[in-house]
PDB file of N, CA and C in Angstrom:
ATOM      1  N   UNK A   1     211.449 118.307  37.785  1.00  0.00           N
ATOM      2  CA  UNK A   1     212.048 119.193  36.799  1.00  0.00           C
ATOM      3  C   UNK A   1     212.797 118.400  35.728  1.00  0.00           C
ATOM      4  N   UNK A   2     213.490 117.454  36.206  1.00  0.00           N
ATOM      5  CA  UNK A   2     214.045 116.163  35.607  1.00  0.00           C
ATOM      6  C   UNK A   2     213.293 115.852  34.229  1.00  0.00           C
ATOM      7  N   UNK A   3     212.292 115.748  34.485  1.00  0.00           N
ATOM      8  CA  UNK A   3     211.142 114.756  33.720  1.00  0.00           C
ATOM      9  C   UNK A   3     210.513 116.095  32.943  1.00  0.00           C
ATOM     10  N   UNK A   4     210.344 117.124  33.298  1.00  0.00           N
ATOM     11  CA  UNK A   4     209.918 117.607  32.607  1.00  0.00           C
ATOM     12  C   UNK A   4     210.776 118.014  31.506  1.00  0.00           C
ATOM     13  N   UNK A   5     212.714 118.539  31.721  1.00  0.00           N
ATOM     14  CA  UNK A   5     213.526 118.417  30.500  1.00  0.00           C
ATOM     15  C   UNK A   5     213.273 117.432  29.643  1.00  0.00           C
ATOM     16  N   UNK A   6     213.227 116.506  30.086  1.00  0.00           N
ATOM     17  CA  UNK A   6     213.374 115.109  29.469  1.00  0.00           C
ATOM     18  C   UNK A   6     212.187 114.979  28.110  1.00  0.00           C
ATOM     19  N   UNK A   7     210.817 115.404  28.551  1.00  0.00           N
ATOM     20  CA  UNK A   7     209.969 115.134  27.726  1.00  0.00           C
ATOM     21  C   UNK A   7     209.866 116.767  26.823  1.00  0.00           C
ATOM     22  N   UNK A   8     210.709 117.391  27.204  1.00  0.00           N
ATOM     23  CA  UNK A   8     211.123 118.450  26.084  1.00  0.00           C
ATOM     24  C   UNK A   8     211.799 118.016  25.071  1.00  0.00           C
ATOM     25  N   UNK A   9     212.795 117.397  25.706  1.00  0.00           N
ATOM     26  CA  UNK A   9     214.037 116.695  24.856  1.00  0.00           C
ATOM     27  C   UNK A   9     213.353 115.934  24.010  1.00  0.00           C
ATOM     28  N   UNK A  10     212.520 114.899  24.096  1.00  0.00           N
ATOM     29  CA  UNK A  10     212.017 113.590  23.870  1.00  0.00           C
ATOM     30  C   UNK A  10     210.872 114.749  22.399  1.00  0.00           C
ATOM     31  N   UNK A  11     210.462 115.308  22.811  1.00  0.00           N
ATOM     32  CA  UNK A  11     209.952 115.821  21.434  1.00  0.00           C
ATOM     33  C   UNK A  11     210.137 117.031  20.706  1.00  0.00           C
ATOM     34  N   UNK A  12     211.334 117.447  20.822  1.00  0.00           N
ATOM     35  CA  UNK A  12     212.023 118.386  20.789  1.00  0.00           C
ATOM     36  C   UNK A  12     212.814 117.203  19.068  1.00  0.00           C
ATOM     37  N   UNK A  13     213.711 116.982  19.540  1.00  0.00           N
ATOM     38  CA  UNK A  13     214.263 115.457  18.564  1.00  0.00           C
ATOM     39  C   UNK A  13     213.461 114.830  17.845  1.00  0.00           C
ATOM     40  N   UNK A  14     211.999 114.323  18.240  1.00  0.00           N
ATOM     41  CA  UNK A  14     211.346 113.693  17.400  1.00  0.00           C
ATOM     42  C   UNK A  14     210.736 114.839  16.308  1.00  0.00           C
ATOM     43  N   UNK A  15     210.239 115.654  16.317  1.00  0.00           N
ATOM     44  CA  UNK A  15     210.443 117.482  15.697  1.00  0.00           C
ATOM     45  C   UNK A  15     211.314 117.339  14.772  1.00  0.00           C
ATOM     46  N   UNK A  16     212.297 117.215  15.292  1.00  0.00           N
ATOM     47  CA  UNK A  16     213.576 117.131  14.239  1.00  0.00           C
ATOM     48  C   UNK A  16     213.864 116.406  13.295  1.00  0.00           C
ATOM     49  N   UNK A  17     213.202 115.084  14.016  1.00  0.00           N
ATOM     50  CA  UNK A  17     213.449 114.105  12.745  1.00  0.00           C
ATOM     51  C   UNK A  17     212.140 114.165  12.009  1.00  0.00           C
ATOM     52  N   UNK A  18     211.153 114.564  12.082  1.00  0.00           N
ATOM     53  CA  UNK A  18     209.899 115.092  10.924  1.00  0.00           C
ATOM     54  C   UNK A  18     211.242 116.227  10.064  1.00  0.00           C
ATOM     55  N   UNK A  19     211.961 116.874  10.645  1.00  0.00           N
ATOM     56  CA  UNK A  19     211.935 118.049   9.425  1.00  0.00           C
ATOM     57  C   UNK A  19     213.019 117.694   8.754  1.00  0.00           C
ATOM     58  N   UNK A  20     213.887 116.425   9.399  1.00  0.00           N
ATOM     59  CA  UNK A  20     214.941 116.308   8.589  1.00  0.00           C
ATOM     60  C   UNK A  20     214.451 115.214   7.492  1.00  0.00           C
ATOM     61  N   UNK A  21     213.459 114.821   7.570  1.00  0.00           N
ATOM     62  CA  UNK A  21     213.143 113.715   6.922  1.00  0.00           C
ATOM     63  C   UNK A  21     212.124 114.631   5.817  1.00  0.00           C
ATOM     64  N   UNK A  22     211.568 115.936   6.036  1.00  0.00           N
ATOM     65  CA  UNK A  22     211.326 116.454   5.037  1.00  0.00           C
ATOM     66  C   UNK A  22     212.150 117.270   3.628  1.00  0.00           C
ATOM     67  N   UNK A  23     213.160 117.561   4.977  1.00  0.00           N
ATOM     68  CA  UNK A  23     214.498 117.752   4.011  1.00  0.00           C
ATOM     69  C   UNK A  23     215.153 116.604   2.871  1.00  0.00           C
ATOM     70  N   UNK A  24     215.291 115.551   3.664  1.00  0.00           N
ATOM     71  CA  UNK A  24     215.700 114.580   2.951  1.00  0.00           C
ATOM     72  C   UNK A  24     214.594 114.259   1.798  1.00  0.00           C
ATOM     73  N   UNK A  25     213.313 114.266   1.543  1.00  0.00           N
ATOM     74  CA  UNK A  25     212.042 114.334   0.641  1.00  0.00           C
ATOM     75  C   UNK A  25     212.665 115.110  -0.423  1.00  0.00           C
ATOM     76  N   UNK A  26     213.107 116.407   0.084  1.00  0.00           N
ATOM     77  CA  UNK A  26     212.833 117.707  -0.839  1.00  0.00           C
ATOM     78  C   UNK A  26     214.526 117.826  -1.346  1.00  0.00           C
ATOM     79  N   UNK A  27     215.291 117.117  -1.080  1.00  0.00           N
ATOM     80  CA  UNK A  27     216.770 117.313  -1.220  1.00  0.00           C
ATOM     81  C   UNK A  27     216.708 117.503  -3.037  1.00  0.00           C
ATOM     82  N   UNK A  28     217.527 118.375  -3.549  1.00  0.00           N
ATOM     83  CA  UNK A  28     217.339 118.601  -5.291  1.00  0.00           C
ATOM     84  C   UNK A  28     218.642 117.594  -5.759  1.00  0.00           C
ATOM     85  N   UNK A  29     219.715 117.707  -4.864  1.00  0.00           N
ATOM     86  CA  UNK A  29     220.614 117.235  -5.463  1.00  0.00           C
ATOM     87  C   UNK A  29     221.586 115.664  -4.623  1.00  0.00           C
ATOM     88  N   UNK A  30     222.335 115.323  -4.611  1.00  0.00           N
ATOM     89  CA  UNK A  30     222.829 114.306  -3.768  1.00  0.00           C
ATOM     90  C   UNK A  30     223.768 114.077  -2.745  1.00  0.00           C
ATOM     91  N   UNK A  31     224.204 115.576  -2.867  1.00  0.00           N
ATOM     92  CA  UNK A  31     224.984 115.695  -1.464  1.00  0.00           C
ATOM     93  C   UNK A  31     224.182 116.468  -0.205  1.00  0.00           C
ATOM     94  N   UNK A  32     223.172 116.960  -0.904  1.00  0.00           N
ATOM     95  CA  UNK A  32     222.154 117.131   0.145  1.00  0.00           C
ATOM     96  C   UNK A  32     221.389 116.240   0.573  1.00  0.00           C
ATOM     97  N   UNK A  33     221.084 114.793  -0.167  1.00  0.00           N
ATOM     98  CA  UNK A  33     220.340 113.923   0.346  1.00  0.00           C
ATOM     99  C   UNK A  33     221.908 113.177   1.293  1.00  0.00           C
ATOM    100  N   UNK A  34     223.216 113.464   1.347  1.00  0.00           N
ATOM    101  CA  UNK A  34     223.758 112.503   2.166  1.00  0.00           C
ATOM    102  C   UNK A  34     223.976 113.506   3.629  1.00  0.00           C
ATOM    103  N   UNK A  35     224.205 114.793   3.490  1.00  0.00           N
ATOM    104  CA  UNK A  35     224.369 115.886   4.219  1.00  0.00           C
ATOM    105  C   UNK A  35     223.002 115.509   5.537  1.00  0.00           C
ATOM    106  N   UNK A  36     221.225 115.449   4.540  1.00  0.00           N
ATOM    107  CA  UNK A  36     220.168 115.201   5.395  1.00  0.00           C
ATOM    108  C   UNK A  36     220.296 113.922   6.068  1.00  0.00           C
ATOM    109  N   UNK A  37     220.459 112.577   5.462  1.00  0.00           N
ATOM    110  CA  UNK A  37     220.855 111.192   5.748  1.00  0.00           C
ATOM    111  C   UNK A  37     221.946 111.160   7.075  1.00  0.00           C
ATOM    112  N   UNK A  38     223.110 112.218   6.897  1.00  0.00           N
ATOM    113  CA  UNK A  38     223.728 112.166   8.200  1.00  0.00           C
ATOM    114  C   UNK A  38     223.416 112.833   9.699  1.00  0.00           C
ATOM    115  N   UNK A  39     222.310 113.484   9.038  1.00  0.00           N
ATOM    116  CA  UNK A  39     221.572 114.361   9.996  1.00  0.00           C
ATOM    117  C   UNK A  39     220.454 113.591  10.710  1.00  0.00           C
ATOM    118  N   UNK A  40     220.063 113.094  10.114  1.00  0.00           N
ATOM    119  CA  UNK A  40     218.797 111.939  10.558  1.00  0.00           C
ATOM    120  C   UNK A  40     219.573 110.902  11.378  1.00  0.00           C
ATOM    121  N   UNK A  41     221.169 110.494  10.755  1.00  0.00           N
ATOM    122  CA  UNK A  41     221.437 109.366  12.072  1.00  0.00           C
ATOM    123  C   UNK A  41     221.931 110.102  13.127  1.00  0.00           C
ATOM    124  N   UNK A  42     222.043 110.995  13.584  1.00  0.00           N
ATOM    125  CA  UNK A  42     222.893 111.586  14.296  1.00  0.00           C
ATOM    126  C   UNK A  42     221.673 111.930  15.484  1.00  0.00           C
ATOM    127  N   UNK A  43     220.347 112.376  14.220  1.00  0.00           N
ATOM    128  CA  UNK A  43     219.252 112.521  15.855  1.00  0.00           C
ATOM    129  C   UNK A  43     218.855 111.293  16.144  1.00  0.00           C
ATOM    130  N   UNK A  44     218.491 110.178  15.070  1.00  0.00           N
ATOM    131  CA  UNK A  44     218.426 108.658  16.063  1.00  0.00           C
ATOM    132  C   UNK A  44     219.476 108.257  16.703  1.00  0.00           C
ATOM    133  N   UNK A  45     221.010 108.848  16.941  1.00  0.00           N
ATOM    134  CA  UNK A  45     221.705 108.619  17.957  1.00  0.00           C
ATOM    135  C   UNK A  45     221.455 109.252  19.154  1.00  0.00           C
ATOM    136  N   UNK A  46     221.063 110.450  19.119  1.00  0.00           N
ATOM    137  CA  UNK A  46     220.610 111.263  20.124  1.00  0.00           C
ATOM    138  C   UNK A  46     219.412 110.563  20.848  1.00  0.00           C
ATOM    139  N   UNK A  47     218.169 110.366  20.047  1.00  0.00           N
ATOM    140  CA  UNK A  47     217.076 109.833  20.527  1.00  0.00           C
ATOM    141  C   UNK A  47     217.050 108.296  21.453  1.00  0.00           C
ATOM    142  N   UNK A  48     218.482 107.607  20.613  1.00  0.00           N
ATOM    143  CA  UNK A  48     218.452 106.009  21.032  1.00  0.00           C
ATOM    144  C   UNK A  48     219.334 106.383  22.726  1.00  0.00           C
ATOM    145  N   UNK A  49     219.915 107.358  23.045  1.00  0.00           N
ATOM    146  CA  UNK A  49     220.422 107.782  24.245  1.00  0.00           C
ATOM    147  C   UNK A  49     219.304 108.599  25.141  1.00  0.00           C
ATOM    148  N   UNK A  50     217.967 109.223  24.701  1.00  0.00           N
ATOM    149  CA  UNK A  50     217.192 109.742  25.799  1.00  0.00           C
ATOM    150  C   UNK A  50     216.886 108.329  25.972  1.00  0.00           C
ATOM    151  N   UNK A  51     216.405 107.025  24.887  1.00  0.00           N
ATOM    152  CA  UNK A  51     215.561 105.700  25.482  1.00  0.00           C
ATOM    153  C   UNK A  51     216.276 105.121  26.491  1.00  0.00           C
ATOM    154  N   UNK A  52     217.609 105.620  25.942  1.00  0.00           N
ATOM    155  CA  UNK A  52     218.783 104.387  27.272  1.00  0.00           C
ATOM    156  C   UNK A  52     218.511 104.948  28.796  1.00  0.00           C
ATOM    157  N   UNK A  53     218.537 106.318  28.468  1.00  0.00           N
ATOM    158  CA  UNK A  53     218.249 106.569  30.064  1.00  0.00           C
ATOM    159  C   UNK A  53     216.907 106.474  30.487  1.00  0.00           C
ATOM    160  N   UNK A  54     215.926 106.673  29.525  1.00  0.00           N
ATOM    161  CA  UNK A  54     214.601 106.838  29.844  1.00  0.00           C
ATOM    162  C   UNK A  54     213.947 105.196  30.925  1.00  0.00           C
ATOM    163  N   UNK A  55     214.505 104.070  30.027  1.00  0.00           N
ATOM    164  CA  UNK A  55     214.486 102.966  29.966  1.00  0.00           C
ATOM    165  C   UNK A  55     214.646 102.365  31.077  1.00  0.00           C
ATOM    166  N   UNK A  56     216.330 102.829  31.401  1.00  0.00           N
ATOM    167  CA  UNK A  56     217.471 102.033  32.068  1.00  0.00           C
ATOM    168  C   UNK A  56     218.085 101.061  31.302  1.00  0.00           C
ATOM    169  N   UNK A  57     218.430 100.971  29.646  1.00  0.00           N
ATOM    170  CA  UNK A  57     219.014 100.017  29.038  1.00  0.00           C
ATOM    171  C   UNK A  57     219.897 100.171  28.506  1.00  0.00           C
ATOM    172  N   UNK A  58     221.356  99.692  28.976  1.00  0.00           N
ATOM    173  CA  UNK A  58     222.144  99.820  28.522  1.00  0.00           C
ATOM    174  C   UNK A  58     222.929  99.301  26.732  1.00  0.00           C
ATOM    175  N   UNK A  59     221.705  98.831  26.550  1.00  0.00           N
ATOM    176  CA  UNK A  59     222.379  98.235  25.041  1.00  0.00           C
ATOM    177  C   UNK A  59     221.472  99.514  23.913  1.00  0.00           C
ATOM    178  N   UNK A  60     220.888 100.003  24.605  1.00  0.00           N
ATOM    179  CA  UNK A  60     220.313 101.290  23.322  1.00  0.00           C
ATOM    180  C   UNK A  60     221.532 102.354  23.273  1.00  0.00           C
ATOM    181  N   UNK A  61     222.737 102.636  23.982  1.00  0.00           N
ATOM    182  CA  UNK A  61     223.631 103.178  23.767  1.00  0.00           C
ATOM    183  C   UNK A  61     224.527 102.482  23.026  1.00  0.00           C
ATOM    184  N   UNK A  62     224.664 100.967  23.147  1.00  0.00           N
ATOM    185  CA  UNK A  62     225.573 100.473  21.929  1.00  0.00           C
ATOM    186  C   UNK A  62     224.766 100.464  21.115  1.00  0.00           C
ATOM    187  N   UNK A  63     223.606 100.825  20.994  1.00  0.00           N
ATOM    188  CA  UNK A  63     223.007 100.583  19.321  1.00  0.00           C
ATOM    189  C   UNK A  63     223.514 101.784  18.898  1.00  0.00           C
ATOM    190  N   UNK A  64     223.454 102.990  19.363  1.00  0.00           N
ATOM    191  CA  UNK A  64     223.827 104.675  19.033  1.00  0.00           C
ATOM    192  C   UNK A  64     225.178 104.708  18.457  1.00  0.00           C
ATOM    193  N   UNK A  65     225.999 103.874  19.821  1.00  0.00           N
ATOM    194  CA  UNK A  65     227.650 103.512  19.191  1.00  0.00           C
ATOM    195  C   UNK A  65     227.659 103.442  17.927  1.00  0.00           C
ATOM    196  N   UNK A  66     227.206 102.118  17.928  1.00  0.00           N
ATOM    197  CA  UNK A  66     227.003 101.062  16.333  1.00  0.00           C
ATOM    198  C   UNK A  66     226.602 102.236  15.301  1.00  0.00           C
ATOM    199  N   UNK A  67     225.893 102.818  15.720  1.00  0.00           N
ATOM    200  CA  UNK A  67     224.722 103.396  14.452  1.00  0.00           C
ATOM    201  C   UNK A  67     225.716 104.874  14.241  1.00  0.00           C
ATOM    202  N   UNK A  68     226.185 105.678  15.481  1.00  0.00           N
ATOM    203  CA  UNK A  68     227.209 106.596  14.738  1.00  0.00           C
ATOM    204  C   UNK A  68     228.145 106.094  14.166  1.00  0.00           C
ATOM    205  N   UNK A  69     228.881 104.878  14.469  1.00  0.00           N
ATOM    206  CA  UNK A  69     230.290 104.733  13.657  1.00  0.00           C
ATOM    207  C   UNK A  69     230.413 104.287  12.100  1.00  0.00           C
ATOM    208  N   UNK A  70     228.808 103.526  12.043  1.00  0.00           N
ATOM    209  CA  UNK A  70     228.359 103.160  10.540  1.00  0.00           C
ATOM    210  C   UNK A  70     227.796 104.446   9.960  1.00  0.00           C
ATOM    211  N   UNK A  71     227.170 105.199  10.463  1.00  0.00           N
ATOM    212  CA  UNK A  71     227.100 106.836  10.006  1.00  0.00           C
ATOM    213  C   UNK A  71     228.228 107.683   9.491  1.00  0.00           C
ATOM    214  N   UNK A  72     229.573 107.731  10.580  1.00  0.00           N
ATOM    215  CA  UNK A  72     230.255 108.040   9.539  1.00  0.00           C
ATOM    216  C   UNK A  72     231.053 107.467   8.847  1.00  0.00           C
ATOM    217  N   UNK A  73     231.067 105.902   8.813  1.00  0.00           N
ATOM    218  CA  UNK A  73     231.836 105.610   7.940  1.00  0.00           C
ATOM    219  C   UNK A  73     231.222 105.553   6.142  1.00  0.00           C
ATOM    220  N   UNK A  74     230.140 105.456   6.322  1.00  0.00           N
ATOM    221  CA  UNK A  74     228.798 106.146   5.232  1.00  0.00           C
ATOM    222  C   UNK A  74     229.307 107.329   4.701  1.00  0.00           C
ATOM    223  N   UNK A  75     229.472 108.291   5.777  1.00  0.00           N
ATOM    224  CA  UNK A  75     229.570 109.652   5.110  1.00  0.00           C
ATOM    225  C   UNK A  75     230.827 109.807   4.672  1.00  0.00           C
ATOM    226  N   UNK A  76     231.905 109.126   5.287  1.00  0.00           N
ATOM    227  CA  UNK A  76     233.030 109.119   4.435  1.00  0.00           C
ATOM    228  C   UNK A  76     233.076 108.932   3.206  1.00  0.00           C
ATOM    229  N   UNK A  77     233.003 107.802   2.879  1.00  0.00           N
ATOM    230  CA  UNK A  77     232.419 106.661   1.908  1.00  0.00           C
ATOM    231  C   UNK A  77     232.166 107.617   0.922  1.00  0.00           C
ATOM    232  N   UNK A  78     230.910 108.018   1.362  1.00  0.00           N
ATOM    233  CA  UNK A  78     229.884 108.892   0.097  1.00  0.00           C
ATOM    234  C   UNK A  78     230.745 110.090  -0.318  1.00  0.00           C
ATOM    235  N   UNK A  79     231.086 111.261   0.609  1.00  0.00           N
ATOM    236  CA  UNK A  79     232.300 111.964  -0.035  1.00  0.00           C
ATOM    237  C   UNK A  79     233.318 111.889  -0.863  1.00  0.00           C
ATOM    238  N   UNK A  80     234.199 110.378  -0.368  1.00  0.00           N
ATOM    239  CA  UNK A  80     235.101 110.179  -1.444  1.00  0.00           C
ATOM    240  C   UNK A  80     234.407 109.432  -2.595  1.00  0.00           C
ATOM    241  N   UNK A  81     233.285 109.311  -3.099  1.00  0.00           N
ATOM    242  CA  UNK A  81     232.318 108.567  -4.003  1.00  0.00           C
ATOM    243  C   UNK A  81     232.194 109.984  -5.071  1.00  0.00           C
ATOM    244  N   UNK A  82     231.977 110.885  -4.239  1.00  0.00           N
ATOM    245  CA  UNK A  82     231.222 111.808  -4.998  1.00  0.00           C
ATOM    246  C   UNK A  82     232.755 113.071  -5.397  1.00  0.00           C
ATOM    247  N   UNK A  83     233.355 113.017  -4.904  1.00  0.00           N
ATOM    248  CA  UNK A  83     234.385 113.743  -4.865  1.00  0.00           C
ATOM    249  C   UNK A  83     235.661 113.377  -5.850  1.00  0.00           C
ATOM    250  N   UNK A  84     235.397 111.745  -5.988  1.00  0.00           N
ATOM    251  CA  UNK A  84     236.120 111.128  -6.882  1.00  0.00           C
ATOM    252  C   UNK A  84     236.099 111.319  -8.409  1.00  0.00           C
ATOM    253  N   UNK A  85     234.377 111.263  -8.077  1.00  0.00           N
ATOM    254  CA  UNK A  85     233.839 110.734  -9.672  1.00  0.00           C
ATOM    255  C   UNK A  85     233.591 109.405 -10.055  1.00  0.00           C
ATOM    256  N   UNK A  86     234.075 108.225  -8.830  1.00  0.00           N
ATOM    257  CA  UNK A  86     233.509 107.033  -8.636  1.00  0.00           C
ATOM    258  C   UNK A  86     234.520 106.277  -8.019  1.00  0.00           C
ATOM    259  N   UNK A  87     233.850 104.632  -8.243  1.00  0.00           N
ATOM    260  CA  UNK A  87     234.489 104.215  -6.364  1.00  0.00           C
ATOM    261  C   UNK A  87     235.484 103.367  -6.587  1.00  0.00           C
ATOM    262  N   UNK A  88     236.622 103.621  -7.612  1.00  0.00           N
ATOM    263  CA  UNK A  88     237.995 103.075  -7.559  1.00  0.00           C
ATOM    264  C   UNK A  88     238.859 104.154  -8.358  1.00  0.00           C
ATOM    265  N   UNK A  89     238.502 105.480  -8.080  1.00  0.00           N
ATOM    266  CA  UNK A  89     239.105 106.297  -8.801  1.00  0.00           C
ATOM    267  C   UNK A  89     240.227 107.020  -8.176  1.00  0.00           C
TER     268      UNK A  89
END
């Protein structure tokens, strides 16, 4: 039963990242391309945690670490970028 969640999960997420990545294609303006961009790392954080367990490897969860904390420090970033009007304002 295990295995069978699992390979729900497993393409359930990969699903996701086709449509967020179509989103991100079709985005009109630029807070929707950072809105889709944070959405896309958030399911390769998700995804890099089914491999860790799938695996047994414990360093695909520090990649997820790594990869959310540079995610949001990105999305910070880009908010006060765009919110400013530019990047010493």
């Amino acid at each position: 039963m295990l295995h069978v969640l699992f390979v729900v999960a497993l393409i359930w997420n990969t699903l996701l990242l086709v449509a967020g990545g179509l989103v991100l294609l079709r985005a009109r303006d630029v807070v929707q391309r950072v809105l889709a961009l944070d959405l896309l790392a958030a399911l390769v954080v998700s995804l890099l945690a089914l491999l860790s367990y799938y695996h047994h490897q414990p360093y695909y969860l520090d990649a997820a670490v790594a990869l959310a904390l540079l995610s949001f420090v990105a999305t910070v970033a880009a908010a006060r970028y765009l919110g400013s009007g530019g990047p010493f304002e």
